[in-house]
C-alpha atoms as a PDB file:
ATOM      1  CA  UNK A   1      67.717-100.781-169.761  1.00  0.00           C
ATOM      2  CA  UNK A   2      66.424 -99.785-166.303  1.00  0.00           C
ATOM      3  CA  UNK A   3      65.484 -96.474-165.201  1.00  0.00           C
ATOM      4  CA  UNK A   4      68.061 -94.676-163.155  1.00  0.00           C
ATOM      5  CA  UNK A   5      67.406 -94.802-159.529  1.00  0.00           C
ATOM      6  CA  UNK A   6      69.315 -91.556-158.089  1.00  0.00           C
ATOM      7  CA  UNK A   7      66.332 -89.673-159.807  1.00  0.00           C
ATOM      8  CA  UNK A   8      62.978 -90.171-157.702  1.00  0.00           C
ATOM      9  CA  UNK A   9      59.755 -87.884-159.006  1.00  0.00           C
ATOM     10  CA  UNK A  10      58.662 -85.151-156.776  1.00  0.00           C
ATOM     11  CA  UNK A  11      55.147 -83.252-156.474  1.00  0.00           C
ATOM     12  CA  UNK A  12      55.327 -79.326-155.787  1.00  0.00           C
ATOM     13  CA  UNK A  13      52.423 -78.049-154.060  1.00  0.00           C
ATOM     14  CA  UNK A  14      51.322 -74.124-153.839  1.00  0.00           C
ATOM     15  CA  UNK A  15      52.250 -73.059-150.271  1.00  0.00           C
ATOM     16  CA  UNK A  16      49.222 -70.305-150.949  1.00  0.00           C
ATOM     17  CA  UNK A  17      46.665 -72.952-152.292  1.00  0.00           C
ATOM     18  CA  UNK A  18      48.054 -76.166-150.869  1.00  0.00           C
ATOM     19  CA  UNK A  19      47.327 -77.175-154.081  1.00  0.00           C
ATOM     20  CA  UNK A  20      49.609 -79.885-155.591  1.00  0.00           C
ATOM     21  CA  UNK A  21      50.244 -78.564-159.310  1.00  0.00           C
ATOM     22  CA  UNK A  22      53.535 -79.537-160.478  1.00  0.00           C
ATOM     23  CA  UNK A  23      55.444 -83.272-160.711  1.00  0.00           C
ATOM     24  CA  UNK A  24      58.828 -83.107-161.429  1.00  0.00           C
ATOM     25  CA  UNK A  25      62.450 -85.092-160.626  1.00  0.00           C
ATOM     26  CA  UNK A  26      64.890 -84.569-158.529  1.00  0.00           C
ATOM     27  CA  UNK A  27      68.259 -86.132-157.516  1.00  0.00           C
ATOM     28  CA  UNK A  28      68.137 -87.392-154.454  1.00  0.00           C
ATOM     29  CA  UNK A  29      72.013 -87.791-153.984  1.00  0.00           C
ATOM     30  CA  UNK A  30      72.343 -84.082-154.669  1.00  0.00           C
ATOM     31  CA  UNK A  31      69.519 -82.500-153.211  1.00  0.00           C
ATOM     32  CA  UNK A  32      69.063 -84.496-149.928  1.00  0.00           C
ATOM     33  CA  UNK A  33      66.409 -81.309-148.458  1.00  0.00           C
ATOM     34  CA  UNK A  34      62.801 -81.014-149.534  1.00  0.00           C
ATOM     35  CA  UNK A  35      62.877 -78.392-152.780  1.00  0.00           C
ATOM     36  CA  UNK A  36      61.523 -74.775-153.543  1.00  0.00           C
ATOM     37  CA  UNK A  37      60.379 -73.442-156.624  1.00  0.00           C
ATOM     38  CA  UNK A  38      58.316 -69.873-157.431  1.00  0.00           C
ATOM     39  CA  UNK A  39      56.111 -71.832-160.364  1.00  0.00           C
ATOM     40  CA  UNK A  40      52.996 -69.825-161.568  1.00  0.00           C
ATOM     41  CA  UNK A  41      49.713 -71.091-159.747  1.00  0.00           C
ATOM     42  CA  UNK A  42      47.070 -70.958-162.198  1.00  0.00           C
ATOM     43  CA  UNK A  43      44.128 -70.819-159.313  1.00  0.00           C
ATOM     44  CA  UNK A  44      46.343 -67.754-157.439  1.00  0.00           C
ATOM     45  CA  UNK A  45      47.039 -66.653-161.137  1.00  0.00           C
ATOM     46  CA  UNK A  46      50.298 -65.450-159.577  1.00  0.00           C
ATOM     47  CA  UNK A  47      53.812 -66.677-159.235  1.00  0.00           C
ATOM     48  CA  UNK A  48      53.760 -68.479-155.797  1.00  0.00           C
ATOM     49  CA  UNK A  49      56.314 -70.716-154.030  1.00  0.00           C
ATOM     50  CA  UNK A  50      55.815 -74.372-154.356  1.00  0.00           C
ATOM     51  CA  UNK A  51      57.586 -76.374-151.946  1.00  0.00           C
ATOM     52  CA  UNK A  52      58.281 -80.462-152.315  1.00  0.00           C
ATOM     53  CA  UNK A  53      55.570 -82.777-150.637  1.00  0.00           C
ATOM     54  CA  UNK A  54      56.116 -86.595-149.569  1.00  0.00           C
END
């Protein structure tokens, strides 16, 4: 069976850092914009917002 296409994987990076800490999917026929996530930056050792990089 092949993997579904309409998900695509997606790396978050810190927008305090610029550190790239999280993968995770998306679907790209629902969420067409770039996403944003508070996730907890373990170098900032604070919640941070991590915003989707190409």
């Amino acid at each position: 069976m092949a993997k579904n296409e309409k998900r695509v994987q997606v790396t978050l990076a810190c927008e305090v850092c610029k550190r790239r800490n999280y993968i995770t999917t998306k679907n790209k026929l629902n969420d067409r914009e770039r996403i944003e996530m508070k996730k907890f930056c373990r170098w900032d050792r604070q919640h941070t917002l991590h915003k989707e990089t190409r």
